[in-house]
N, C-alpha and C. Protein backbone atom coordinates (compact mmCIF):
# COMPACT_ATOMS: atom_id res chain seq x y z
N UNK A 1 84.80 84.87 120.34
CA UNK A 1 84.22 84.01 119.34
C UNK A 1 84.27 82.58 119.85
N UNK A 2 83.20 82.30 119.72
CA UNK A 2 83.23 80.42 120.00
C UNK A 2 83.63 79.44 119.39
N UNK A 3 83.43 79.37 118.22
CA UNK A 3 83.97 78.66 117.03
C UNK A 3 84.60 78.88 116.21
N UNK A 4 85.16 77.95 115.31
CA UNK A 4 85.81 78.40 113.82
C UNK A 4 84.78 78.99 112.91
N UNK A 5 83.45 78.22 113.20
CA UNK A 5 82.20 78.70 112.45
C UNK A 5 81.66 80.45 112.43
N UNK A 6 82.28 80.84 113.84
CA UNK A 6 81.84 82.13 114.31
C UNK A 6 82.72 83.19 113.91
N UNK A 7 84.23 82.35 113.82
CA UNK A 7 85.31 83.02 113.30
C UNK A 7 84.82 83.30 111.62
N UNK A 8 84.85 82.37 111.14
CA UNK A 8 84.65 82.69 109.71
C UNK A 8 83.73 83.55 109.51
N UNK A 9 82.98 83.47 110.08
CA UNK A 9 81.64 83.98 110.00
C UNK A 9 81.72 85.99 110.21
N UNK A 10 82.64 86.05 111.25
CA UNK A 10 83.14 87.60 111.88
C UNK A 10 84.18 87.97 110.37
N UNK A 11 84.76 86.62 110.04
CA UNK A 11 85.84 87.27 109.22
C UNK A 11 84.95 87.83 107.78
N UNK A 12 84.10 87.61 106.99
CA UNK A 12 83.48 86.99 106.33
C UNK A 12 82.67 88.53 106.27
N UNK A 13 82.08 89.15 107.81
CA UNK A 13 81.86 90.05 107.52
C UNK A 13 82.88 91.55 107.70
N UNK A 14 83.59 90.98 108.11
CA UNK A 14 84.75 92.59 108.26
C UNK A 14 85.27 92.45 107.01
N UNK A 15 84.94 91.68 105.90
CA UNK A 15 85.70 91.68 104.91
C UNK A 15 84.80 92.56 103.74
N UNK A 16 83.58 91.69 104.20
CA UNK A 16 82.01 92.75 103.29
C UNK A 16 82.58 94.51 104.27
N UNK A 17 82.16 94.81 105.30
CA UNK A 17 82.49 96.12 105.78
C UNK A 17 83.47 96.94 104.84
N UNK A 18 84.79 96.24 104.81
CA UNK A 18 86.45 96.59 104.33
C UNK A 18 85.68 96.79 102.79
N UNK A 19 85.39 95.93 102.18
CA UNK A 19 85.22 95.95 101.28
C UNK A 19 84.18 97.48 100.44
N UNK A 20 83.06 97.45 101.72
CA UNK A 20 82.31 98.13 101.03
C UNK A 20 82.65 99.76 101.40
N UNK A 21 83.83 99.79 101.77
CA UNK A 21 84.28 101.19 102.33
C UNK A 21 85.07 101.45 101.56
N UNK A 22 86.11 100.47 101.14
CA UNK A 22 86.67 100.86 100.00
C UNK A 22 86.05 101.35 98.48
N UNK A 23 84.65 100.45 98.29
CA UNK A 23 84.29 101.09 97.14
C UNK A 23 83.37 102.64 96.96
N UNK A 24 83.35 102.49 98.26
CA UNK A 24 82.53 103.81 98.42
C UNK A 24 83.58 104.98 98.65
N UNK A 25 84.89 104.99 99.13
CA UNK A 25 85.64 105.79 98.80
C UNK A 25 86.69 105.90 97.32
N UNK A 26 86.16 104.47 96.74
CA UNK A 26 86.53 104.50 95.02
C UNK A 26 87.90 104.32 95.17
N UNK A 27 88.58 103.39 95.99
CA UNK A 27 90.20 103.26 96.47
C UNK A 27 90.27 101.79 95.71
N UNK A 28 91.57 101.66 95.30
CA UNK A 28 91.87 100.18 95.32
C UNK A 28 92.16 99.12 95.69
N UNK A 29 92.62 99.29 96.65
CA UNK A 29 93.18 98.64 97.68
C UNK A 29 93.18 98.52 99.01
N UNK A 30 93.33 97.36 100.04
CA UNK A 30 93.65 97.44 101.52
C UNK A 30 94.56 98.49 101.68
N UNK A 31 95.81 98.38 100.73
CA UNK A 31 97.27 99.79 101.01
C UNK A 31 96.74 101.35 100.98
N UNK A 32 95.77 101.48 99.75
CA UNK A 32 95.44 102.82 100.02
C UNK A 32 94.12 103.18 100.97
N UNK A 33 93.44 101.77 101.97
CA UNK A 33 92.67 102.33 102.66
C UNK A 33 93.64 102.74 104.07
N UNK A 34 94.35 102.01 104.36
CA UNK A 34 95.45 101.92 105.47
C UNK A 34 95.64 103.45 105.40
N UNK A 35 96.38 103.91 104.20
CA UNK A 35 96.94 105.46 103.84
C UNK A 35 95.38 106.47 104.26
N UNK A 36 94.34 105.75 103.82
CA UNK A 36 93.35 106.44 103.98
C UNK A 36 93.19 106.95 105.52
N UNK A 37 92.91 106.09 106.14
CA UNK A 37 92.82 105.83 107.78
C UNK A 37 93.75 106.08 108.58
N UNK A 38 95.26 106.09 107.81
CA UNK A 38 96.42 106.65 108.48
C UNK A 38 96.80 105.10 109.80
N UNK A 39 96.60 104.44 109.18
CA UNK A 39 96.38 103.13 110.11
C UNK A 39 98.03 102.26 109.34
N UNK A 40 98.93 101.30 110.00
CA UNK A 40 99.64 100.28 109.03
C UNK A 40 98.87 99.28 108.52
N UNK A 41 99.38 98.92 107.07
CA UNK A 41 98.51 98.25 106.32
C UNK A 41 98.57 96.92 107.38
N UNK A 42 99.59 96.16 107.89
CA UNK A 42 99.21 95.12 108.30
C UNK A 42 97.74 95.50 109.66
N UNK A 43 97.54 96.25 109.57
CA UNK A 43 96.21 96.30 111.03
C UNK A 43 94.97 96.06 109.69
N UNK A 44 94.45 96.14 108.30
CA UNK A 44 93.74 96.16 107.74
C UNK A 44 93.94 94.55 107.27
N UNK A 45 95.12 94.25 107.10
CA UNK A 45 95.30 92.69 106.86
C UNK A 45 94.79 91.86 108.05
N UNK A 46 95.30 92.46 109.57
CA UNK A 46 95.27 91.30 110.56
C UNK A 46 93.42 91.19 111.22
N UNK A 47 92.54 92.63 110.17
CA UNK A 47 91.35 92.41 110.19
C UNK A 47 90.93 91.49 109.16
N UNK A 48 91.55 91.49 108.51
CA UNK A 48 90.69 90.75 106.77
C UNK A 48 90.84 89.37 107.31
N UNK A 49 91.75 88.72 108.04
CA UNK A 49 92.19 87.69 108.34
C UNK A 49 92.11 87.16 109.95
N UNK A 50 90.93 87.88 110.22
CA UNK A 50 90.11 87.43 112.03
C UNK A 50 91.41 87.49 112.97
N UNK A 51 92.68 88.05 112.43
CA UNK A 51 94.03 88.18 113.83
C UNK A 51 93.58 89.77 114.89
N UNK A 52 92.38 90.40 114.37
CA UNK A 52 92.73 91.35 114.74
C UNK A 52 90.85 91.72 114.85
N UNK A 53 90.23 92.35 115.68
CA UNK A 53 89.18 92.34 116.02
C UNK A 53 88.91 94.10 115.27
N UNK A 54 87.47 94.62 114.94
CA UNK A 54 87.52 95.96 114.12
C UNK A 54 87.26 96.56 115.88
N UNK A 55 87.86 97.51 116.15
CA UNK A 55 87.77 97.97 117.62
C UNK A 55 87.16 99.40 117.30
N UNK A 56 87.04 100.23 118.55
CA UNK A 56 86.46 101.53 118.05
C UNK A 56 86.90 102.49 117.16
N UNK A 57 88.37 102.17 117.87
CA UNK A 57 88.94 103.31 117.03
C UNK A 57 89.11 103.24 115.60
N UNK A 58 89.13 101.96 115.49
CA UNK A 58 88.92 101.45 113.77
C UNK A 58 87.79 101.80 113.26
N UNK A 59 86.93 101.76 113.85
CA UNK A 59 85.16 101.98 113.68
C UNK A 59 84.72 103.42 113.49
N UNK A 60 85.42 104.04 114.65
CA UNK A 60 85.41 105.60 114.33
C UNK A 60 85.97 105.81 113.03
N UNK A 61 87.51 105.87 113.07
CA UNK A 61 87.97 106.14 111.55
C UNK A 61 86.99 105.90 110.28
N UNK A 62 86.55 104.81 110.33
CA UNK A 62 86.16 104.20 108.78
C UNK A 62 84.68 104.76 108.66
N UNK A 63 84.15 105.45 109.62
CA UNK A 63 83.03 106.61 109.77
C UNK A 63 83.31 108.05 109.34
N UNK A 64 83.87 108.46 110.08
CA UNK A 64 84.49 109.48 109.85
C UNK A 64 85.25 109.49 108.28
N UNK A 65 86.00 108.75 107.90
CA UNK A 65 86.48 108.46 106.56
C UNK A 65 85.61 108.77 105.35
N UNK A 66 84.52 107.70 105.68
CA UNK A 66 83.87 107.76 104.69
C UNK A 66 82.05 107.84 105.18
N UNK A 67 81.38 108.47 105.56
CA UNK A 67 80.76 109.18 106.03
C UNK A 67 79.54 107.90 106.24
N UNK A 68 79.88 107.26 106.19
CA UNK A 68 78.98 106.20 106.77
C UNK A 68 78.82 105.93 108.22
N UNK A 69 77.38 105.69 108.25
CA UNK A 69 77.41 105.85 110.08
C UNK A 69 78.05 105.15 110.60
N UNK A 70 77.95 104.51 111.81
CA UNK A 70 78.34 103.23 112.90
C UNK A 70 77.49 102.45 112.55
N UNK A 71 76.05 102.62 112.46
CA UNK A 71 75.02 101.76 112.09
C UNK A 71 75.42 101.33 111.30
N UNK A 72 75.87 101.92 110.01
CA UNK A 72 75.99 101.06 109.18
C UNK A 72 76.87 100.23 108.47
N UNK A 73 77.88 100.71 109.48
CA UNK A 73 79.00 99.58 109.95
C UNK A 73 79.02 98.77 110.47
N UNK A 74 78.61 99.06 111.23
CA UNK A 74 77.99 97.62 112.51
C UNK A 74 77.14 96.78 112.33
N UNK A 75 76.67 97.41 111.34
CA UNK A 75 75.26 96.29 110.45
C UNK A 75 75.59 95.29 109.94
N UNK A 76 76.77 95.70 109.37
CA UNK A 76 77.80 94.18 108.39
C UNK A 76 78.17 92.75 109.56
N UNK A 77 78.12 92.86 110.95
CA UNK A 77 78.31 92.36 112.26
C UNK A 77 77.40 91.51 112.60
């Protein structure tokens, strides 16, 4: 990322992504998507908060999870 502008901007959308995976699996929370994904909650925090980049294996999971493609994960990007 080049900027703070680009940062916000990445954060801004992994948060729309997070967000819209959670409602589509009807969960409440970052804690029960973590449980969902079998992931520690701080790796769903250190995404919400640009410390932590969404990598594949994150990408796979939250596909596989909730049956949304890559496309349309990656779309939020």
């Amino acid at each position: 990322m080049k900027n703070a502008d680009d940062t916000a901007e990445y954060i801004k959308n992994a948060n729309k992504m997070l967000d819209a995976v959670i409602a589509k699996l009807e969960l409440k929370n970052d804690a029960a998507l973590s449980r969902r994904l079998e992931v520690a909650p701080p790796v769903i925090s250190k995404i919400r908060h640009g410390r932590l980049r969404v990598g594949a294996s994150i990408l796979i999971s939250l596909h596989e999870t909730s049956n949304l493609s890559i496309a349309e994960l990656k779309s939020f990007f």
